[in-house]
PDB file of N, CA and C in Angstrom:
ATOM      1  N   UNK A   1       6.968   0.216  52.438  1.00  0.00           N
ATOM      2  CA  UNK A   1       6.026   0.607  53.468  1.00  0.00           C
ATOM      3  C   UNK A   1       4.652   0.785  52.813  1.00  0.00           C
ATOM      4  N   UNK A   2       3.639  -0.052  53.444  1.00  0.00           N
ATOM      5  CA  UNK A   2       2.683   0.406  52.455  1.00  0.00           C
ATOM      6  C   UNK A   2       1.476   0.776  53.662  1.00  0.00           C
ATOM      7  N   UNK A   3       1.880   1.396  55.236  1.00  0.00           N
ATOM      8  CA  UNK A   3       0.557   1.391  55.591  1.00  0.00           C
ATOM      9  C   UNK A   3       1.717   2.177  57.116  1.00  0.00           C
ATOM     10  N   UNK A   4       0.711   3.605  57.201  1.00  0.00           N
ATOM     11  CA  UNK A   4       1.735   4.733  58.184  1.00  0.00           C
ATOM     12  C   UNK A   4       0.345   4.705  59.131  1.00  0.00           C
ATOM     13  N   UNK A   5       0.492   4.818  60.527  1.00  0.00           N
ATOM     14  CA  UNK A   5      -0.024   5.250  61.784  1.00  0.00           C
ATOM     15  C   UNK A   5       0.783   6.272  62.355  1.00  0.00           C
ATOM     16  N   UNK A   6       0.433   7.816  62.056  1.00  0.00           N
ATOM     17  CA  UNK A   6       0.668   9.077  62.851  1.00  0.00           C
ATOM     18  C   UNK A   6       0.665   8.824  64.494  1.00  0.00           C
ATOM     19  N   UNK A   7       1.729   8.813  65.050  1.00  0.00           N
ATOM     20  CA  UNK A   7       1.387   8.645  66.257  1.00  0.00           C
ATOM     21  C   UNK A   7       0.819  10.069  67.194  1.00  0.00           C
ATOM     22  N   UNK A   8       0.437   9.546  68.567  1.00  0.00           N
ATOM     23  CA  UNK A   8      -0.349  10.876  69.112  1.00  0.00           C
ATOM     24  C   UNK A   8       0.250  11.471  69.501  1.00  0.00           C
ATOM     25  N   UNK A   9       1.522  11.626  69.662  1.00  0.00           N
ATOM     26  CA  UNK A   9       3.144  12.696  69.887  1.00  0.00           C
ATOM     27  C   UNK A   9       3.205  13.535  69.027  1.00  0.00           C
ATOM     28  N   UNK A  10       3.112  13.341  67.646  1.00  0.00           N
ATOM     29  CA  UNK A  10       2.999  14.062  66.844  1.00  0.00           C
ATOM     30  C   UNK A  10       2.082  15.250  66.522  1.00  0.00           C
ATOM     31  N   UNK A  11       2.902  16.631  66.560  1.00  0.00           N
ATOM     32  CA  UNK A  11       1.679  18.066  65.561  1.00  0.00           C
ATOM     33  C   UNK A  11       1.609  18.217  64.585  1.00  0.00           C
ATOM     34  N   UNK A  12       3.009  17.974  63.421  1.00  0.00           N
ATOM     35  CA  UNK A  12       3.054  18.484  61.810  1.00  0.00           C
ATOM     36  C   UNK A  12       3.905  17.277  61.513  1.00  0.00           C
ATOM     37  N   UNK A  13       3.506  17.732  60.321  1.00  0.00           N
ATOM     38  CA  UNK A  13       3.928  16.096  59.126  1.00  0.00           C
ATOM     39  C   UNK A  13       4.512  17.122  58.121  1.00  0.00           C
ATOM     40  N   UNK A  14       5.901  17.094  57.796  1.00  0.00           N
ATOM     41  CA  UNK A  14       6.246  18.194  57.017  1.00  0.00           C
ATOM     42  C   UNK A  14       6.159  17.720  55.403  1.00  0.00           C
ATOM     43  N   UNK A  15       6.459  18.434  54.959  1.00  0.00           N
ATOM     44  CA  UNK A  15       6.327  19.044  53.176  1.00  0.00           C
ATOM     45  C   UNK A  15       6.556  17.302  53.060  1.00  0.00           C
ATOM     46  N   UNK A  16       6.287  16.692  52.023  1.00  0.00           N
ATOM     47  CA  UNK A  16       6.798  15.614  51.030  1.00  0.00           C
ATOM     48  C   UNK A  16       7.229  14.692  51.665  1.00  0.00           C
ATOM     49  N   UNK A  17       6.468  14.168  53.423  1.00  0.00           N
ATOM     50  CA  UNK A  17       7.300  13.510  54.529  1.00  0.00           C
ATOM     51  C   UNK A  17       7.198  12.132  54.089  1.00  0.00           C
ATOM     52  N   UNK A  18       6.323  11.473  53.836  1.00  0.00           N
ATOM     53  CA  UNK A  18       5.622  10.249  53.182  1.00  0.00           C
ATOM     54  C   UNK A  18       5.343  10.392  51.651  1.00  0.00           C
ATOM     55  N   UNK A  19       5.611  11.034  50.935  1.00  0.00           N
ATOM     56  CA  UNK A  19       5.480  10.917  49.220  1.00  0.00           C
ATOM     57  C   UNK A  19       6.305  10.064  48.514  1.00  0.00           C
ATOM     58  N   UNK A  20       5.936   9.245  47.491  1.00  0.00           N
ATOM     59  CA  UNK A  20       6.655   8.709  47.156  1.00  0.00           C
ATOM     60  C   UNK A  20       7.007   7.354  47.390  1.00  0.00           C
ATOM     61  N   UNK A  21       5.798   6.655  48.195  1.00  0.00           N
ATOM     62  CA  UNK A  21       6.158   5.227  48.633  1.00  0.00           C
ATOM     63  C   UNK A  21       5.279   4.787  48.224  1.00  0.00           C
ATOM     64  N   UNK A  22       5.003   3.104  48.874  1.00  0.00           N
ATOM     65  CA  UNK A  22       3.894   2.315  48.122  1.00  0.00           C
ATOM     66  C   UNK A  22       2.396   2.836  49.263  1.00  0.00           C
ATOM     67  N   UNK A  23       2.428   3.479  50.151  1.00  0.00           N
ATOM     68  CA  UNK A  23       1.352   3.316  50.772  1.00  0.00           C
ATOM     69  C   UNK A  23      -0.402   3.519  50.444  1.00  0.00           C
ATOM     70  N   UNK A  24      -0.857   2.551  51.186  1.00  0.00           N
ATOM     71  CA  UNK A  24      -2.148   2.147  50.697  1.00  0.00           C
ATOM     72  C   UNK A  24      -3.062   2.512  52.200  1.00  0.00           C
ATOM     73  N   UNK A  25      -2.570   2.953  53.398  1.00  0.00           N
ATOM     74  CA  UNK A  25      -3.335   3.191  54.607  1.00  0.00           C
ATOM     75  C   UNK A  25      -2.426   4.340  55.088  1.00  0.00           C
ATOM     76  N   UNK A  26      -3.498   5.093  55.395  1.00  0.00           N
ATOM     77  CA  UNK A  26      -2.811   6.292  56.562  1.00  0.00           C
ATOM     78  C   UNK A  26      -3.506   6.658  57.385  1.00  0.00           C
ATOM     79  N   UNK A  27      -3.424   6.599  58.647  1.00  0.00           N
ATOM     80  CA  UNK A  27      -3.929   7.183  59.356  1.00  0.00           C
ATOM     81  C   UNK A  27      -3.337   8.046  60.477  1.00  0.00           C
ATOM     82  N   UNK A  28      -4.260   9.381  60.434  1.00  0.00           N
ATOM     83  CA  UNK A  28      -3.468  10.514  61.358  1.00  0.00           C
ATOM     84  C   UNK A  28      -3.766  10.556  62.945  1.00  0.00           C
ATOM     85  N   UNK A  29      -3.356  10.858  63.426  1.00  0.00           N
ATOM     86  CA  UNK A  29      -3.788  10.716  64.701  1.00  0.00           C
ATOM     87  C   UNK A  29      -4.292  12.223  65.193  1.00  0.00           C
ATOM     88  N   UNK A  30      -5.153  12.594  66.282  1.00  0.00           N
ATOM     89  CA  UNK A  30      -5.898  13.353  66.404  1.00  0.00           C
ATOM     90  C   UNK A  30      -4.793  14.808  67.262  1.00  0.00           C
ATOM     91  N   UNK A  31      -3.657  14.465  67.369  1.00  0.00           N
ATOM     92  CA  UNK A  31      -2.351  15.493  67.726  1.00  0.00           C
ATOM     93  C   UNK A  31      -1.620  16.307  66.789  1.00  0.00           C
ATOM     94  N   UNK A  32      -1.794  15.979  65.460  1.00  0.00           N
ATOM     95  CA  UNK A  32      -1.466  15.889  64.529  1.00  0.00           C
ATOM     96  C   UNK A  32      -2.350  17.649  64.253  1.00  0.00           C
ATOM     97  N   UNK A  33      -1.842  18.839  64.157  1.00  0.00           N
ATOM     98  CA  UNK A  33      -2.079  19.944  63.796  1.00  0.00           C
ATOM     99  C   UNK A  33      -2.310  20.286  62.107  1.00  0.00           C
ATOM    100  N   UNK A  34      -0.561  20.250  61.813  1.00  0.00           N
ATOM    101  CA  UNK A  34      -0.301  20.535  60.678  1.00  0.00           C
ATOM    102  C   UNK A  34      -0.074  19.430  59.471  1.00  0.00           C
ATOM    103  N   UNK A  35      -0.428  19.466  58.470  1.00  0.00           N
ATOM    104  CA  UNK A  35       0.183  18.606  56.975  1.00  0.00           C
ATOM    105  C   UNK A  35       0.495  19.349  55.833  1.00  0.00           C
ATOM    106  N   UNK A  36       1.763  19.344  55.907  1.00  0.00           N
ATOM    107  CA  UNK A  36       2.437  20.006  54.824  1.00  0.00           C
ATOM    108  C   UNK A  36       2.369  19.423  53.394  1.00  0.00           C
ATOM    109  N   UNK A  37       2.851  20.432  52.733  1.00  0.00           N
ATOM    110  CA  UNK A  37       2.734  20.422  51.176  1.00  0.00           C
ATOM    111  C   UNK A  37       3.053  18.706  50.506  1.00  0.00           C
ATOM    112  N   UNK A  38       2.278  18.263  50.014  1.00  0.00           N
ATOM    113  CA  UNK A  38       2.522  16.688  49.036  1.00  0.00           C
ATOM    114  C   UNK A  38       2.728  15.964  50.241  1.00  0.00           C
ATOM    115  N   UNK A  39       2.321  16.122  51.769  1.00  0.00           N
ATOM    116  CA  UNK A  39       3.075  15.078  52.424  1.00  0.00           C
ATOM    117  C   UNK A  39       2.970  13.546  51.919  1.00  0.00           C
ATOM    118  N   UNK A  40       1.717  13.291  51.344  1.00  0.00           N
ATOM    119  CA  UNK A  40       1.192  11.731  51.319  1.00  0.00           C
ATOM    120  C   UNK A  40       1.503  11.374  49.705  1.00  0.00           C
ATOM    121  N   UNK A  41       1.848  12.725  48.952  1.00  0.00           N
ATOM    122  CA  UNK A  41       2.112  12.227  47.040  1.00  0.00           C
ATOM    123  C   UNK A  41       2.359  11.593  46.393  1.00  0.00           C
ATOM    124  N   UNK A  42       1.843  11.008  45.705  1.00  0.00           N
ATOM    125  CA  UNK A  42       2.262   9.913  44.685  1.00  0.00           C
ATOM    126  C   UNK A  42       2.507   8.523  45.609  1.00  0.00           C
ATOM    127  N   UNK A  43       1.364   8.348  46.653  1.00  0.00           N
ATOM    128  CA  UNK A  43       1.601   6.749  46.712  1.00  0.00           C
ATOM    129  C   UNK A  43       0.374   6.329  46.012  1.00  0.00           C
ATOM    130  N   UNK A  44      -0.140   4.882  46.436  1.00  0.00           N
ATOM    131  CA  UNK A  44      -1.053   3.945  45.680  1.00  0.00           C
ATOM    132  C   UNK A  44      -2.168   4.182  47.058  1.00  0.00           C
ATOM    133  N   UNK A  45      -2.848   5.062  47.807  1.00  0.00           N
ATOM    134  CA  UNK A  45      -3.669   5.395  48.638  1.00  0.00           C
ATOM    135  C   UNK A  45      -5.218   4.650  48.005  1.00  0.00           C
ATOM    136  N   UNK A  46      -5.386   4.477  49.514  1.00  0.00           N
ATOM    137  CA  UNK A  46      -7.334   3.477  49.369  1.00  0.00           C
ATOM    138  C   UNK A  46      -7.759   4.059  50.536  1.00  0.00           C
ATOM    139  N   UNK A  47      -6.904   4.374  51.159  1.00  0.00           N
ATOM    140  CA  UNK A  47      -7.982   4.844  52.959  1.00  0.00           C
ATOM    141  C   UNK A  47      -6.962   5.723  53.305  1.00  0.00           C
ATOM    142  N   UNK A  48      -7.787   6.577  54.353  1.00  0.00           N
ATOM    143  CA  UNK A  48      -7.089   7.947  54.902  1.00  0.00           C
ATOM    144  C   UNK A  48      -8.455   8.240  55.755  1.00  0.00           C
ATOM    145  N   UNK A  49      -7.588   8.357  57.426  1.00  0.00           N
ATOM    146  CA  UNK A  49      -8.140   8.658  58.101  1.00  0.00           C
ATOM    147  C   UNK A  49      -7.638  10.039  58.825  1.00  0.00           C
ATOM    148  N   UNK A  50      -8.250  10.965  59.158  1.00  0.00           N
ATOM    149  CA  UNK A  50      -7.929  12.157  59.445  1.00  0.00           C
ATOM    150  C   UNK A  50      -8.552  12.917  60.835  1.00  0.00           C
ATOM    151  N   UNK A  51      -7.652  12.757  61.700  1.00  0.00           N
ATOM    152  CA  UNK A  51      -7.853  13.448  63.384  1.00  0.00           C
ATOM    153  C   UNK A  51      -8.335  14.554  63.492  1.00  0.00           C
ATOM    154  N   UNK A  52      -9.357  14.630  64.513  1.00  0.00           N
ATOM    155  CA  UNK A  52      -9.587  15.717  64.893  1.00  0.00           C
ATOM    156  C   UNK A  52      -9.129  17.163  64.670  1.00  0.00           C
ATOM    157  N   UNK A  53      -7.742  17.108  65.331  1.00  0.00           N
ATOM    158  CA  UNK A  53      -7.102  18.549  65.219  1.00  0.00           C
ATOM    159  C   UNK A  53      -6.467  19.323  64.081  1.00  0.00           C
ATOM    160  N   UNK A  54      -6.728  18.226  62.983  1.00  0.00           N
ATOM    161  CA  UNK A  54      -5.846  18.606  61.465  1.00  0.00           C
ATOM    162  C   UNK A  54      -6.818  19.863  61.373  1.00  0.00           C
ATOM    163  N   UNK A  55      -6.518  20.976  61.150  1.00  0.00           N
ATOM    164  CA  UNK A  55      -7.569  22.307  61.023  1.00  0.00           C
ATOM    165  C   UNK A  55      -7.732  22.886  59.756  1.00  0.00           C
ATOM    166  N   UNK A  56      -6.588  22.650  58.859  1.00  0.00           N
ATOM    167  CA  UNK A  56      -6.611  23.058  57.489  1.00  0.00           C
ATOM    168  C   UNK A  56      -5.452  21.944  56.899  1.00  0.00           C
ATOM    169  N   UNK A  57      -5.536  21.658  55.592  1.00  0.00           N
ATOM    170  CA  UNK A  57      -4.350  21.523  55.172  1.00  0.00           C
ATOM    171  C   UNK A  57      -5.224  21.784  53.451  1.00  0.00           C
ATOM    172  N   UNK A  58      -4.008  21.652  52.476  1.00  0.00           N
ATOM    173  CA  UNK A  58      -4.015  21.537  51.160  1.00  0.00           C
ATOM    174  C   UNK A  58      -4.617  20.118  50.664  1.00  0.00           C
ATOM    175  N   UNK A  59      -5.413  20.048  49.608  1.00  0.00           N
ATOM    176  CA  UNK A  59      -5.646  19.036  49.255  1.00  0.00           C
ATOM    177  C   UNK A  59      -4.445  18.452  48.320  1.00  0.00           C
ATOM    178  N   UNK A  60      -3.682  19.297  47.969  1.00  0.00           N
ATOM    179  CA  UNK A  60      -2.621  18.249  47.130  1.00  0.00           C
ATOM    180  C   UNK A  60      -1.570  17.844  48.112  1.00  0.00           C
ATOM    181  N   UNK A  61      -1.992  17.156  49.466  1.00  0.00           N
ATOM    182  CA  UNK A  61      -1.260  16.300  50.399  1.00  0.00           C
ATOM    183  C   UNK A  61      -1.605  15.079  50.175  1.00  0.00           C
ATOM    184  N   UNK A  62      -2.547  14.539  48.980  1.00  0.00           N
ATOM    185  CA  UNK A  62      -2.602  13.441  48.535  1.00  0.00           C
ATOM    186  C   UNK A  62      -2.976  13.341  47.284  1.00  0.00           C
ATOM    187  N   UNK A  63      -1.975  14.312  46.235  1.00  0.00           N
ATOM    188  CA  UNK A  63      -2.429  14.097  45.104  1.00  0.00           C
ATOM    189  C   UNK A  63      -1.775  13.151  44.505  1.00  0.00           C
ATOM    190  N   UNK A  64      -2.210  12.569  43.777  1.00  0.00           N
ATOM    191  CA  UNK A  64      -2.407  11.167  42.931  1.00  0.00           C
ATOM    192  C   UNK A  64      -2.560  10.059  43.173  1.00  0.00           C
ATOM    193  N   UNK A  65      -3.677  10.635  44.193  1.00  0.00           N
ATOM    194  CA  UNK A  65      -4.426   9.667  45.032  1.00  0.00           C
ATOM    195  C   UNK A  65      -5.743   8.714  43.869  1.00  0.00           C
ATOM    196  N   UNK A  66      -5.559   8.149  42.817  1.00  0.00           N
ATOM    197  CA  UNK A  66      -6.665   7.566  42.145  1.00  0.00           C
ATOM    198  C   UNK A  66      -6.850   6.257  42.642  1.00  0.00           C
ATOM    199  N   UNK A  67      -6.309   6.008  43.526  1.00  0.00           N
ATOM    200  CA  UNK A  67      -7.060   4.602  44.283  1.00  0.00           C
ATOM    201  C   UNK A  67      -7.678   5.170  45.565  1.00  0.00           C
ATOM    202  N   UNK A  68      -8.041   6.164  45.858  1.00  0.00           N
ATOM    203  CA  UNK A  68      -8.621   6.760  47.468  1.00  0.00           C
ATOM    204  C   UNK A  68     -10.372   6.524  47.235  1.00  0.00           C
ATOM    205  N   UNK A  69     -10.460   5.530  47.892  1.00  0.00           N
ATOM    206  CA  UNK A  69     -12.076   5.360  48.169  1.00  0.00           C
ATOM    207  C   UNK A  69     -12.915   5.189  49.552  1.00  0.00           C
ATOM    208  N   UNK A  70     -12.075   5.221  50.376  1.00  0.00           N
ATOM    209  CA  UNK A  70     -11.964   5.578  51.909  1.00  0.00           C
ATOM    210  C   UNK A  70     -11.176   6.753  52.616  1.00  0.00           C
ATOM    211  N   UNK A  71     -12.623   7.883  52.686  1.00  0.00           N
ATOM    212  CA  UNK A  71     -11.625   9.098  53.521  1.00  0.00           C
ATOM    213  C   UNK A  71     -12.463   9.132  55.056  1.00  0.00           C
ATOM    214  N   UNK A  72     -12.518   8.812  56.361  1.00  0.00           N
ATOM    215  CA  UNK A  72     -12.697   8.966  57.493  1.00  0.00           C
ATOM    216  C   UNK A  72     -11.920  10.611  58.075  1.00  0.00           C
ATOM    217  N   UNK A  73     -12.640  10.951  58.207  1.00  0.00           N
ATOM    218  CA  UNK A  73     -12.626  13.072  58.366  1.00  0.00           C
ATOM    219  C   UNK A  73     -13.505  13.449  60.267  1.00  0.00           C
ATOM    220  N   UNK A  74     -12.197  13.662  61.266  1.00  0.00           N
ATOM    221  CA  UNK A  74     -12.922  14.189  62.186  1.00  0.00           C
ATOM    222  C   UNK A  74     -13.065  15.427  62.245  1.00  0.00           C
ATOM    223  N   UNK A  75     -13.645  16.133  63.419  1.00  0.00           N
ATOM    224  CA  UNK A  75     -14.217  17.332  63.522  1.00  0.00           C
ATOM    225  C   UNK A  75     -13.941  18.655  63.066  1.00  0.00           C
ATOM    226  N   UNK A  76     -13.741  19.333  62.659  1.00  0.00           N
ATOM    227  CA  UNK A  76     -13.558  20.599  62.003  1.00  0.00           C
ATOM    228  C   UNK A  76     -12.279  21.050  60.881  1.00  0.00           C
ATOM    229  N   UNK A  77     -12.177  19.650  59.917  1.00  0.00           N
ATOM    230  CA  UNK A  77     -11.353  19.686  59.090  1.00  0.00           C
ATOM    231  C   UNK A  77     -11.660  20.502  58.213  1.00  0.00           C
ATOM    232  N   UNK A  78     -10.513  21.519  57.435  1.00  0.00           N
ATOM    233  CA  UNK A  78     -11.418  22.356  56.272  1.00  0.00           C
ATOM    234  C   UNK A  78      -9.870  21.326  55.456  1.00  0.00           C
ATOM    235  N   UNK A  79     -10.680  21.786  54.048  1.00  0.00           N
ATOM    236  CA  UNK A  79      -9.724  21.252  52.560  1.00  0.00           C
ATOM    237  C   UNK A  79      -9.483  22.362  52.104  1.00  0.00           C
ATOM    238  N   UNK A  80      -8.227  23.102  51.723  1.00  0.00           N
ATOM    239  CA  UNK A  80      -8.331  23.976  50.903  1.00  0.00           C
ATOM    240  C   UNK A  80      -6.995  23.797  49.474  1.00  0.00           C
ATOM    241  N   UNK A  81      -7.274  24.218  48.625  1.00  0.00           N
ATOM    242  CA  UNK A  81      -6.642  24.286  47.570  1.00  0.00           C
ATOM    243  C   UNK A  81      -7.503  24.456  46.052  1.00  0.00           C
ATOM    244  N   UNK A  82      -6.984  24.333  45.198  1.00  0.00           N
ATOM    245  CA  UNK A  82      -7.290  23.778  43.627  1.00  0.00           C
ATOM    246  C   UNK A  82      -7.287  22.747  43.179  1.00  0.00           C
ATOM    247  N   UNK A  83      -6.069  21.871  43.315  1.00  0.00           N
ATOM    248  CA  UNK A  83      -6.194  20.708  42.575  1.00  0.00           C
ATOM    249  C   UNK A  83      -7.081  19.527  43.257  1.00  0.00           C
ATOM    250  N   UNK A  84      -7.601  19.178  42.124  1.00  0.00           N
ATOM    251  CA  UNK A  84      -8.435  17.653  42.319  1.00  0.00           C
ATOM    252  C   UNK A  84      -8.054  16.541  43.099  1.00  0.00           C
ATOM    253  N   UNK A  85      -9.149  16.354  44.123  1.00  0.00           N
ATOM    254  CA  UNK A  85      -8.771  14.920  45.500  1.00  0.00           C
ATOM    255  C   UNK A  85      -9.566  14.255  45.024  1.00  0.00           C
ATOM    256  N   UNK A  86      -9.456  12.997  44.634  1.00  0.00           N
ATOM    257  CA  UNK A  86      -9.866  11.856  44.600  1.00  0.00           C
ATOM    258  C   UNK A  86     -11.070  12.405  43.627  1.00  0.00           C
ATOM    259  N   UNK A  87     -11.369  11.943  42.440  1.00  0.00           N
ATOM    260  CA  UNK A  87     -12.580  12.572  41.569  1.00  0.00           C
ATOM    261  C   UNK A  87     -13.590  13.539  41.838  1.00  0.00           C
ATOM    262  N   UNK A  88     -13.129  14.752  42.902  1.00  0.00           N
ATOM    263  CA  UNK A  88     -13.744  16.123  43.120  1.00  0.00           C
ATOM    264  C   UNK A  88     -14.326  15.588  44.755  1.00  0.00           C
ATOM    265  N   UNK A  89     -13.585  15.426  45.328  1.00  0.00           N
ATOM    266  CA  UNK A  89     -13.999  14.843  46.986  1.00  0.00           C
ATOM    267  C   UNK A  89     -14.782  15.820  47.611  1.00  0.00           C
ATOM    268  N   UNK A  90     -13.288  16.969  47.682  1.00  0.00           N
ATOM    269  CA  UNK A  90     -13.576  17.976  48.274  1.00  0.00           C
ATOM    270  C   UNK A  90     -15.039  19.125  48.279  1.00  0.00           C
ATOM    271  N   UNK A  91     -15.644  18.935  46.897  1.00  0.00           N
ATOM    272  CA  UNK A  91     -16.584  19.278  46.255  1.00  0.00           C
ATOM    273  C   UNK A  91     -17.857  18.651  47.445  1.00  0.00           C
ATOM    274  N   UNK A  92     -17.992  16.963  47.452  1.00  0.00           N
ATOM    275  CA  UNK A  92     -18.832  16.807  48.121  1.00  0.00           C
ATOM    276  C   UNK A  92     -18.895  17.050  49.663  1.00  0.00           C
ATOM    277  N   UNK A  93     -17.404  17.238  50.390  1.00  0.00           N
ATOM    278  CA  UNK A  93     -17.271  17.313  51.400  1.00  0.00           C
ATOM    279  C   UNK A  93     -17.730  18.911  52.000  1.00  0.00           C
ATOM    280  N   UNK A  94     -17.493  19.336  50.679  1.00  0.00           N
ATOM    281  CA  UNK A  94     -18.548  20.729  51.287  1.00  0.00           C
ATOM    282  C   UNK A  94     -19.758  21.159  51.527  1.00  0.00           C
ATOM    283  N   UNK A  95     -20.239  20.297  50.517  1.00  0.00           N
ATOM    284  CA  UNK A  95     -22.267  19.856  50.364  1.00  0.00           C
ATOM    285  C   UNK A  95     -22.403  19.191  51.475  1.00  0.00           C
ATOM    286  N   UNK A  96     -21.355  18.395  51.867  1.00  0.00           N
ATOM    287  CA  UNK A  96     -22.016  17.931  53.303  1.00  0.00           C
ATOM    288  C   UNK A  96     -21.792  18.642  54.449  1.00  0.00           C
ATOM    289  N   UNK A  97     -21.721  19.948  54.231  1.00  0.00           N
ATOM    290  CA  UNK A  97     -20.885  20.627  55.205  1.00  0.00           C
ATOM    291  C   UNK A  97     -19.903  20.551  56.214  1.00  0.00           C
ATOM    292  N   UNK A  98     -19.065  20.040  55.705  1.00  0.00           N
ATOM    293  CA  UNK A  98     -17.681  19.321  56.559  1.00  0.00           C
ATOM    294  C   UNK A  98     -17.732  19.081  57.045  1.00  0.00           C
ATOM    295  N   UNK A  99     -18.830  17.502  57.653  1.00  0.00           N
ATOM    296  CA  UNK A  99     -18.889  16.902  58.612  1.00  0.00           C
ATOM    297  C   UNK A  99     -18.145  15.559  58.740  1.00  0.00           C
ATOM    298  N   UNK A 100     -18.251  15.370  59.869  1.00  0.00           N
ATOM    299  CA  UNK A 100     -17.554  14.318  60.683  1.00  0.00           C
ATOM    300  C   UNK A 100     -17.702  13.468  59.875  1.00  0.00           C
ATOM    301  N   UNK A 101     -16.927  12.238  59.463  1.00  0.00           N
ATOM    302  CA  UNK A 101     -18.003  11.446  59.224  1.00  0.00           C
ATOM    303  C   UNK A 101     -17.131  10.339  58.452  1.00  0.00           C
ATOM    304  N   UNK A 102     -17.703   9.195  57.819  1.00  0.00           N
ATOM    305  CA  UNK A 102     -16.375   8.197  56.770  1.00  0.00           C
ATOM    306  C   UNK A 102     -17.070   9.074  55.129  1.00  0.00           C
ATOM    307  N   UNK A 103     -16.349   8.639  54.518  1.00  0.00           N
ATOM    308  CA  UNK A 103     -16.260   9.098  52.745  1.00  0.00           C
ATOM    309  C   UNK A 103     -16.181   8.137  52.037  1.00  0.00           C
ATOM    310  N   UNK A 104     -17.174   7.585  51.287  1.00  0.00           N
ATOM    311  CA  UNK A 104     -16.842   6.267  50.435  1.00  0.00           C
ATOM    312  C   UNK A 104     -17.009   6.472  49.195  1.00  0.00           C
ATOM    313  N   UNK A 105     -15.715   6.000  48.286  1.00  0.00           N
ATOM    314  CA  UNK A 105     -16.179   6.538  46.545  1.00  0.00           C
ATOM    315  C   UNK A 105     -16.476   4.884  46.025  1.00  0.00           C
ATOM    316  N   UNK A 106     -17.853   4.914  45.305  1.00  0.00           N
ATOM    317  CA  UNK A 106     -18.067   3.614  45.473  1.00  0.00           C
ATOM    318  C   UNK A 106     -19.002   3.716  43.528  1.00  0.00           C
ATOM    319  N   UNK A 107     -18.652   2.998  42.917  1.00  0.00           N
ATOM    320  CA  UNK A 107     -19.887   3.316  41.449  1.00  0.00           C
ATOM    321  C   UNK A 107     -19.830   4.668  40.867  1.00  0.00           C
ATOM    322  N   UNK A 108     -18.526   5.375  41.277  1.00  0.00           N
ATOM    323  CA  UNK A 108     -18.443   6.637  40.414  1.00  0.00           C
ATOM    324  C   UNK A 108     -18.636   7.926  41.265  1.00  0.00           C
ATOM    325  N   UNK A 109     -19.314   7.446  42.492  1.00  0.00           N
ATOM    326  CA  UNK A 109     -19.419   8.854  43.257  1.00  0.00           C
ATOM    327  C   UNK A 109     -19.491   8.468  45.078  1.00  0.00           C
ATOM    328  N   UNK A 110     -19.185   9.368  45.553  1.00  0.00           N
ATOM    329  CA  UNK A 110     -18.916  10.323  46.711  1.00  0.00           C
ATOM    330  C   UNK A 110     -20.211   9.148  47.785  1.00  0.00           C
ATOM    331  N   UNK A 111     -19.749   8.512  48.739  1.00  0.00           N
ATOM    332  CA  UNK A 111     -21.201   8.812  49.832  1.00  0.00           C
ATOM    333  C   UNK A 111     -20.557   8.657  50.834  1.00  0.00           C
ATOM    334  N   UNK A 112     -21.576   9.531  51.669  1.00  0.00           N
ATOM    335  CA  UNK A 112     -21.257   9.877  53.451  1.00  0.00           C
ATOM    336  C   UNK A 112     -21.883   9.119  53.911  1.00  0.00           C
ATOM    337  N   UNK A 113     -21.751   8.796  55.834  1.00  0.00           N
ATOM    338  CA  UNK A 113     -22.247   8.322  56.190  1.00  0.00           C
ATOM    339  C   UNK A 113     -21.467   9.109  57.865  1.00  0.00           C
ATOM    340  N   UNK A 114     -21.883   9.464  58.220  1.00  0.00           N
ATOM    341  CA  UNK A 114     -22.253  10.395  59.354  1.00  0.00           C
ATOM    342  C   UNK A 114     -21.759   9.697  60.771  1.00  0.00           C
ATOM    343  N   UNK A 115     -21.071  10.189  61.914  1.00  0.00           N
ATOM    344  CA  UNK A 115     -20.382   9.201  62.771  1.00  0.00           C
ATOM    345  C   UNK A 115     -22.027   9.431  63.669  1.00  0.00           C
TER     346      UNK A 115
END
């Protein structure tokens, strides 16, 4: 499997639900509440798109994510944790004040671009 669509039925994605495969696309759908612990871990990730209603989750729901250079983030997502997303994501996603918006890691660093 290398590419998951959250459908809009869905509220929570539990602990470690998707870890562990080849996937390279995810996208959540905006029903989608909760994401549990490592859900997305240890695949080969490049894009991740993230719904509206996700309200918090952990950033190590996609750790060892070193191919993530596409993050698409809707409205009032917070990141919380310690460990490192994608070469300090989370870092810029706060300077931009957690806005809406796509995430491109492109030449070493971070750029937004605003919906």
């Amino acid at each position: 499997m290398t590419s998951v669509t959250i459908p809009n039925k869905v509220i929570s994605i539990g602990d470690g639900a998707f870890s562990s495969n080849q996937l390279t696309n995810v996208i959540i759908s905006n029903s989608v509440k909760t994401i549990g612990e490592k859900a997305f871990a240890d695949n080969q990730l490049a894009s991740v798109t993230i719904g509206n209603n996700v309200a918090t989750f952990n950033n190590n729901v996609f750790s060892g994510a070193r191919n993530l250079t596409r993050i698409s983030i809707g409205n009032n997502v917070t990141i919380t944790g310690t460990e490192p997303l994608a070469f300090n994501f989370e870092g810029f996603y706060l300077i931009n004040n957690r806005q809406a918006g796509t995430y491109t890691f492109n030449n070493g660093r971070w750029n937004f671009q605003s919906r």
